[in-house]
C-alpha atoms as a PDB file:
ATOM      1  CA  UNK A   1     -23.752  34.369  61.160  1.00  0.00           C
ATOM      2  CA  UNK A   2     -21.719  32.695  58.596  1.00  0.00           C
ATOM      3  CA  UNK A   3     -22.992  32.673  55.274  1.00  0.00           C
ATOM      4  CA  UNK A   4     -22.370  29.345  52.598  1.00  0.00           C
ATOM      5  CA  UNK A   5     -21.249  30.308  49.414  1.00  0.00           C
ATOM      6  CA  UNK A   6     -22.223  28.867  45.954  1.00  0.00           C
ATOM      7  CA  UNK A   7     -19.598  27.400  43.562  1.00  0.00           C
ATOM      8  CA  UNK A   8     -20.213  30.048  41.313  1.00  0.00           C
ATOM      9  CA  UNK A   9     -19.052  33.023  44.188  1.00  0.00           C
ATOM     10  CA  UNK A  10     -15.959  30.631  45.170  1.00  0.00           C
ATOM     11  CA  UNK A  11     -14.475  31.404  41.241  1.00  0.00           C
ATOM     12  CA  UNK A  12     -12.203  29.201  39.700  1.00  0.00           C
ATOM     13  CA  UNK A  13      -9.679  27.542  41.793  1.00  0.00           C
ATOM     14  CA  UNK A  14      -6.548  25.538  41.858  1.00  0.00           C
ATOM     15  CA  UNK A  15      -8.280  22.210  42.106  1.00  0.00           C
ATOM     16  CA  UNK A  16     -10.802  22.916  38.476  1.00  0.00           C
ATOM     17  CA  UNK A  17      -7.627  24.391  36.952  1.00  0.00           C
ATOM     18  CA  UNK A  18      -5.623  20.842  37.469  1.00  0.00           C
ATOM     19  CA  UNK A  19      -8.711  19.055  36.652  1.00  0.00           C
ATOM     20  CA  UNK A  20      -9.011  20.497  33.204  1.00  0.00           C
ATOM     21  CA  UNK A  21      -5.372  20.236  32.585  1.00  0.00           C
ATOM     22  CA  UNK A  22      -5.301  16.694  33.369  1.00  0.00           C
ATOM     23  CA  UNK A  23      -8.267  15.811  31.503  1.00  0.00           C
ATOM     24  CA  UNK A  24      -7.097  17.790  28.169  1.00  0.00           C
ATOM     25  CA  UNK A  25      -3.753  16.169  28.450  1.00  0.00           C
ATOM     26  CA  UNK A  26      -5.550  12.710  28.846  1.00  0.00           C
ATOM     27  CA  UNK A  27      -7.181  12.801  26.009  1.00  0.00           C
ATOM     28  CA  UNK A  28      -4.341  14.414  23.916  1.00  0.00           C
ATOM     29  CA  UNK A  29      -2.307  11.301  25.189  1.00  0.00           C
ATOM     30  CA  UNK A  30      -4.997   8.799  24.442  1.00  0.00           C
ATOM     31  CA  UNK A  31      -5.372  10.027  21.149  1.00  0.00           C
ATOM     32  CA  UNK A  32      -1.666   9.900  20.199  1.00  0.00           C
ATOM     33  CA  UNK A  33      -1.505   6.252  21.754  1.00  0.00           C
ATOM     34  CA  UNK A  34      -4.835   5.192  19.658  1.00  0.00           C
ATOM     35  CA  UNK A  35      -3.148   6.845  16.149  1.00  0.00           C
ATOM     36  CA  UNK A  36       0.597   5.058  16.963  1.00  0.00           C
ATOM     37  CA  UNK A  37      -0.846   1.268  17.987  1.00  0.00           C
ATOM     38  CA  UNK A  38      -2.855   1.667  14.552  1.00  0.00           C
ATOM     39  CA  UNK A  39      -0.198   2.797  12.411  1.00  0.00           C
ATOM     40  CA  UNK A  40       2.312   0.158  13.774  1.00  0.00           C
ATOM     41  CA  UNK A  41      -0.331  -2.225  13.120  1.00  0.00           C
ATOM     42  CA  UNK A  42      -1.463  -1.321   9.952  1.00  0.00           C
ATOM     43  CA  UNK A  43       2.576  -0.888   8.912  1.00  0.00           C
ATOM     44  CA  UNK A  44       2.863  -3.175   5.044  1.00  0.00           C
ATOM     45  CA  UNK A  45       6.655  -3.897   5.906  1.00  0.00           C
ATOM     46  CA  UNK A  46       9.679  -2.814   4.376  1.00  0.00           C
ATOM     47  CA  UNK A  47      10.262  -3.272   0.495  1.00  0.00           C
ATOM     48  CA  UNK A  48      13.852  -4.359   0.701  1.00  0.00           C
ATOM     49  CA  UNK A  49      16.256  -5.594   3.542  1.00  0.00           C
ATOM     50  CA  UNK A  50      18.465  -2.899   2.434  1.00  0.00           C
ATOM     51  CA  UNK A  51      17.788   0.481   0.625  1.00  0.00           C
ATOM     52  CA  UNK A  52      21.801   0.769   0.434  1.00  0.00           C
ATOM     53  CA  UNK A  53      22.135  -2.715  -2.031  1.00  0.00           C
ATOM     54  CA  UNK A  54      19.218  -2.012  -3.958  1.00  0.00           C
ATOM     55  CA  UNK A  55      20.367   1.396  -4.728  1.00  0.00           C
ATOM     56  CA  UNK A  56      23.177   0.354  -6.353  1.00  0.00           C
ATOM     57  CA  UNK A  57      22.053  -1.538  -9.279  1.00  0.00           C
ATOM     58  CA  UNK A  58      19.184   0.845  -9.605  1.00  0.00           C
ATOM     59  CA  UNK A  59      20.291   2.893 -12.042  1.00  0.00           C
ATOM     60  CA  UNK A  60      21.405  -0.249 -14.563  1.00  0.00           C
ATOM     61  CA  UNK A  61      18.487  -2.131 -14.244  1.00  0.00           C
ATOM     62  CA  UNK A  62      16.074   0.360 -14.817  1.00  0.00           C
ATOM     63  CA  UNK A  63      17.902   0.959 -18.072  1.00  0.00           C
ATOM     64  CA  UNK A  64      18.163  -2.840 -19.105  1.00  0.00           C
ATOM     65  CA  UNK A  65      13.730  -2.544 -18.107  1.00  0.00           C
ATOM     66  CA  UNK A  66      13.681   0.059 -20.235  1.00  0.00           C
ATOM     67  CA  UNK A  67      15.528  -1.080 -23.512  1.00  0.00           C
ATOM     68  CA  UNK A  68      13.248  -3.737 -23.692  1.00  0.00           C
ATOM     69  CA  UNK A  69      10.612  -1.179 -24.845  1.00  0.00           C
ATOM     70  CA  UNK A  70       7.680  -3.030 -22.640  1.00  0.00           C
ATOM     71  CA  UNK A  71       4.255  -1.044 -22.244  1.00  0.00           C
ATOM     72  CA  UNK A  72       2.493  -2.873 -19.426  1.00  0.00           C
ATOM     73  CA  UNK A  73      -1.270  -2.692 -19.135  1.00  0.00           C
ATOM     74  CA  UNK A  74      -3.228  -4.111 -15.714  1.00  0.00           C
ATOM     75  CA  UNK A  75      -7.037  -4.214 -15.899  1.00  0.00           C
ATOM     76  CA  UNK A  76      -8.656  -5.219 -12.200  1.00  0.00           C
ATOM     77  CA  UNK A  77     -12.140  -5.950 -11.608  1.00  0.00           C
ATOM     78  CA  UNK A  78     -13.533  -7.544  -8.504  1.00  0.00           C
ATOM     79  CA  UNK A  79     -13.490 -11.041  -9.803  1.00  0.00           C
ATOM     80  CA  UNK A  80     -10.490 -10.897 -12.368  1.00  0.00           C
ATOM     81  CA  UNK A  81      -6.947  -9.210 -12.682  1.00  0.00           C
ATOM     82  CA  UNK A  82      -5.409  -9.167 -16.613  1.00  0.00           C
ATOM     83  CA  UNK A  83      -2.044  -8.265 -17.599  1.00  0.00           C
ATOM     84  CA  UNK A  84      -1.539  -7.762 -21.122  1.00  0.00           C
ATOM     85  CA  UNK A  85       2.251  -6.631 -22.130  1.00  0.00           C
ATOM     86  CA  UNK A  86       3.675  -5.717 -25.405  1.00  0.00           C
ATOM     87  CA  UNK A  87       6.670  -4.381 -26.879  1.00  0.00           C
ATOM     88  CA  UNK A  88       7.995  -1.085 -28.479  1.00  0.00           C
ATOM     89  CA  UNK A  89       6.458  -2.273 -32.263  1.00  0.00           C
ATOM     90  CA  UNK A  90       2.958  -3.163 -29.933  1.00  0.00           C
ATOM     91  CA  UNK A  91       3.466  -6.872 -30.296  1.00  0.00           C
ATOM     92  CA  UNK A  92       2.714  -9.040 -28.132  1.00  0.00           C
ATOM     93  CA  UNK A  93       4.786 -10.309 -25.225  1.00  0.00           C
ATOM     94  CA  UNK A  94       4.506 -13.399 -23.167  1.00  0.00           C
ATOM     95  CA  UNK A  95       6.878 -13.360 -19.989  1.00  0.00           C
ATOM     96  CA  UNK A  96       7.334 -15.788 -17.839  1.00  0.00           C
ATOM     97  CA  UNK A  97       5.771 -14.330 -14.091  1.00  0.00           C
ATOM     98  CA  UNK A  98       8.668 -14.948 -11.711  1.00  0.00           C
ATOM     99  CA  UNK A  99       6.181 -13.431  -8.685  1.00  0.00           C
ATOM    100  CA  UNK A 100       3.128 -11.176  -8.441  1.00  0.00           C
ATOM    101  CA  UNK A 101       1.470 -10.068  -5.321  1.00  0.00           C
ATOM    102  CA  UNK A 102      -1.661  -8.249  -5.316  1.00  0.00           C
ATOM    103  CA  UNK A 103      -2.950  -5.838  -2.210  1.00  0.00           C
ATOM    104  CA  UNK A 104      -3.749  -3.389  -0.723  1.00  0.00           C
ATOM    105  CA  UNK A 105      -1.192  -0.087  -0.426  1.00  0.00           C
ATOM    106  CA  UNK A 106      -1.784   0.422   3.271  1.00  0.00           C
ATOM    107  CA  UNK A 107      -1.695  -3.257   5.058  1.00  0.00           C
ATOM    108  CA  UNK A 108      -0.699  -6.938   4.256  1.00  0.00           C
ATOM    109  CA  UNK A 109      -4.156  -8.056   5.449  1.00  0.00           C
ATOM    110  CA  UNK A 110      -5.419  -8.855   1.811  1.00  0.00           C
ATOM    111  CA  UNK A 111      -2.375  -9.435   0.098  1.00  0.00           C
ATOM    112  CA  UNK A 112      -3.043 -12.496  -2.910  1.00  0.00           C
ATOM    113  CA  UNK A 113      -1.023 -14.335  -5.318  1.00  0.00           C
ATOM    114  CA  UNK A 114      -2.857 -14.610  -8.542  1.00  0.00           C
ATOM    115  CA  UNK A 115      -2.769 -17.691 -10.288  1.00  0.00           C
ATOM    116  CA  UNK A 116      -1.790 -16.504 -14.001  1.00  0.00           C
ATOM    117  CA  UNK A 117      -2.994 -18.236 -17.048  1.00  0.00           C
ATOM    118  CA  UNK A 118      -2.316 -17.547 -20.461  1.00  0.00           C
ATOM    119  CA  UNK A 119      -5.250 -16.482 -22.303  1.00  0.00           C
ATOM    120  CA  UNK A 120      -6.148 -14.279 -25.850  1.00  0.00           C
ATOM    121  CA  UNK A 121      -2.470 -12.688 -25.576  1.00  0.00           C
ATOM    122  CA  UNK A 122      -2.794 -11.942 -21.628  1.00  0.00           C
ATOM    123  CA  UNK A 123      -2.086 -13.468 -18.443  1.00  0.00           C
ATOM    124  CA  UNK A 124      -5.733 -13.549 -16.626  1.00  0.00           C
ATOM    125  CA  UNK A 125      -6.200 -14.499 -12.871  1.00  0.00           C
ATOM    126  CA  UNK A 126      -8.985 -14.832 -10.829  1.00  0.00           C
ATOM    127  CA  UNK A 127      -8.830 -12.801  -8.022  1.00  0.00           C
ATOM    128  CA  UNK A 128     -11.547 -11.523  -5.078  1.00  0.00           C
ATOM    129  CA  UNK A 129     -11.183  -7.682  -4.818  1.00  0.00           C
ATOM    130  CA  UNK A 130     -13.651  -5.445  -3.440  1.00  0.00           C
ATOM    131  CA  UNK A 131     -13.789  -2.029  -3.929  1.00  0.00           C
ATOM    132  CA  UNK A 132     -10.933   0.560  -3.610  1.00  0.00           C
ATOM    133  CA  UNK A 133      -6.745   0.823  -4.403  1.00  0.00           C
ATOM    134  CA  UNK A 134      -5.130  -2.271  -5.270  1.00  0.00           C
ATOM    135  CA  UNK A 135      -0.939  -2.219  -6.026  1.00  0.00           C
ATOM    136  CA  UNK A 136       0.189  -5.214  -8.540  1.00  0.00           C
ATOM    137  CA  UNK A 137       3.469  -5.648  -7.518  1.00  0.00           C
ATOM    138  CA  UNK A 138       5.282  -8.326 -10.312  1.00  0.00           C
ATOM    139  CA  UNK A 139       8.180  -9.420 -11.281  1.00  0.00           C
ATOM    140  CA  UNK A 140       8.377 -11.039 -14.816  1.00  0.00           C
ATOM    141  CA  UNK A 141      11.989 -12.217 -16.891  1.00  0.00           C
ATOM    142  CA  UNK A 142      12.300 -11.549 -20.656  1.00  0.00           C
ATOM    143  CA  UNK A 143      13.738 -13.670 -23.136  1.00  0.00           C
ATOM    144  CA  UNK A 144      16.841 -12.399 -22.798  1.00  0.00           C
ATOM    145  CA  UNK A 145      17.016 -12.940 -18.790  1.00  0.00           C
ATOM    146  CA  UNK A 146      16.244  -9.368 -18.118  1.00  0.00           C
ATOM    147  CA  UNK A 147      14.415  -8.955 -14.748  1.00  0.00           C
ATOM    148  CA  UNK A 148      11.180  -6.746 -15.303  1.00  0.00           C
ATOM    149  CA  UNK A 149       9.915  -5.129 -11.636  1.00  0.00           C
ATOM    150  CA  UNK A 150       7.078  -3.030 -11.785  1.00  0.00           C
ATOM    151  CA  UNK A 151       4.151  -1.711  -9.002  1.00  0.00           C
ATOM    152  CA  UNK A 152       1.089  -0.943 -10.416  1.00  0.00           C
ATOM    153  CA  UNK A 153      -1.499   1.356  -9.058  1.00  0.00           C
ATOM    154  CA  UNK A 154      -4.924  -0.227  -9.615  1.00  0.00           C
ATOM    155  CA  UNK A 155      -9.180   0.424  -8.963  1.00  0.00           C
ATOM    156  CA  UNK A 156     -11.396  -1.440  -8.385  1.00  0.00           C
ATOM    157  CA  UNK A 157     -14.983   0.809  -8.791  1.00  0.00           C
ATOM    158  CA  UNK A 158     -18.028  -0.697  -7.981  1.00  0.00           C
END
């Protein structure tokens, strides 16, 4: 008389052993799939068309930027950005805005360009930011021609 025997008296066999290795190497691949499409899609885009070119006036204009002695202060709330700037005596300094983007660090997606107006010895914009990072990213000229570049790291804190 032959006798059936339960899974559990069989033992582990070839069959489970490719099963499980196949399923944990699914998922490891699924994962890795999900975390690449979102960081390609979440990529902001590259900063200059070449790293080379820019490096080689970096040095010079960071010190023209510097001699002109500029503190620059950025105040964000969610319905408002103001940039107040002033010079090395605290006086203060109207540039003209040559571009400004504001958004987020990690995606394009809610990228703005404020509309600056002059106002109480600060440029003021109305802007929609909810809460979270924000990165001012402006470019003003001097007087003198100078180019000022700065990036500024802001909060919004609701």
């Amino acid at each position: 008389m032959r006798v059936m025997q339960t899974q559990a008296e069989r033992g582990l066999t070839g069959w489970h052993v490719l099963a499980m290795f196949v399923t944990g190497f699914s998922i490891i691949i699924a994962v890795n799939i999900t975390l690449a499409i979102n960081a390609v899609r979440t990529f902001p885009g590259k900063e200059t068309e070449s790293s080379y070119v820019a490096s080689q006036h970096f040095d010079s204009d960071r010190a023209a930027q510097e001699a002109l002695g500029w503190t620059v202060q950025a105040d964000l709330s969610p319905s408002a950005l103001r940039l107040s700037v002033r010079d090395a005596a605290q006086a203060v300094v109207k540039p003209q805005i040559v571009a400004a983007t504001l958004g987020r660090a990690t995606t394009v997606a809610d990228d703005m360009t404020p509309a600056f107006d002059w106002t109480d010895g600060a440029w003021i914009a109305p802007v929609t930011a909810g809460p979270g990072n924000w990165n001012l990213r402006i470019e003003m000229l001097a007087a003198d021609g100078t180019l000022f570049r700065r990036r500024i790291a802001l909060r919004v804190v609701q």
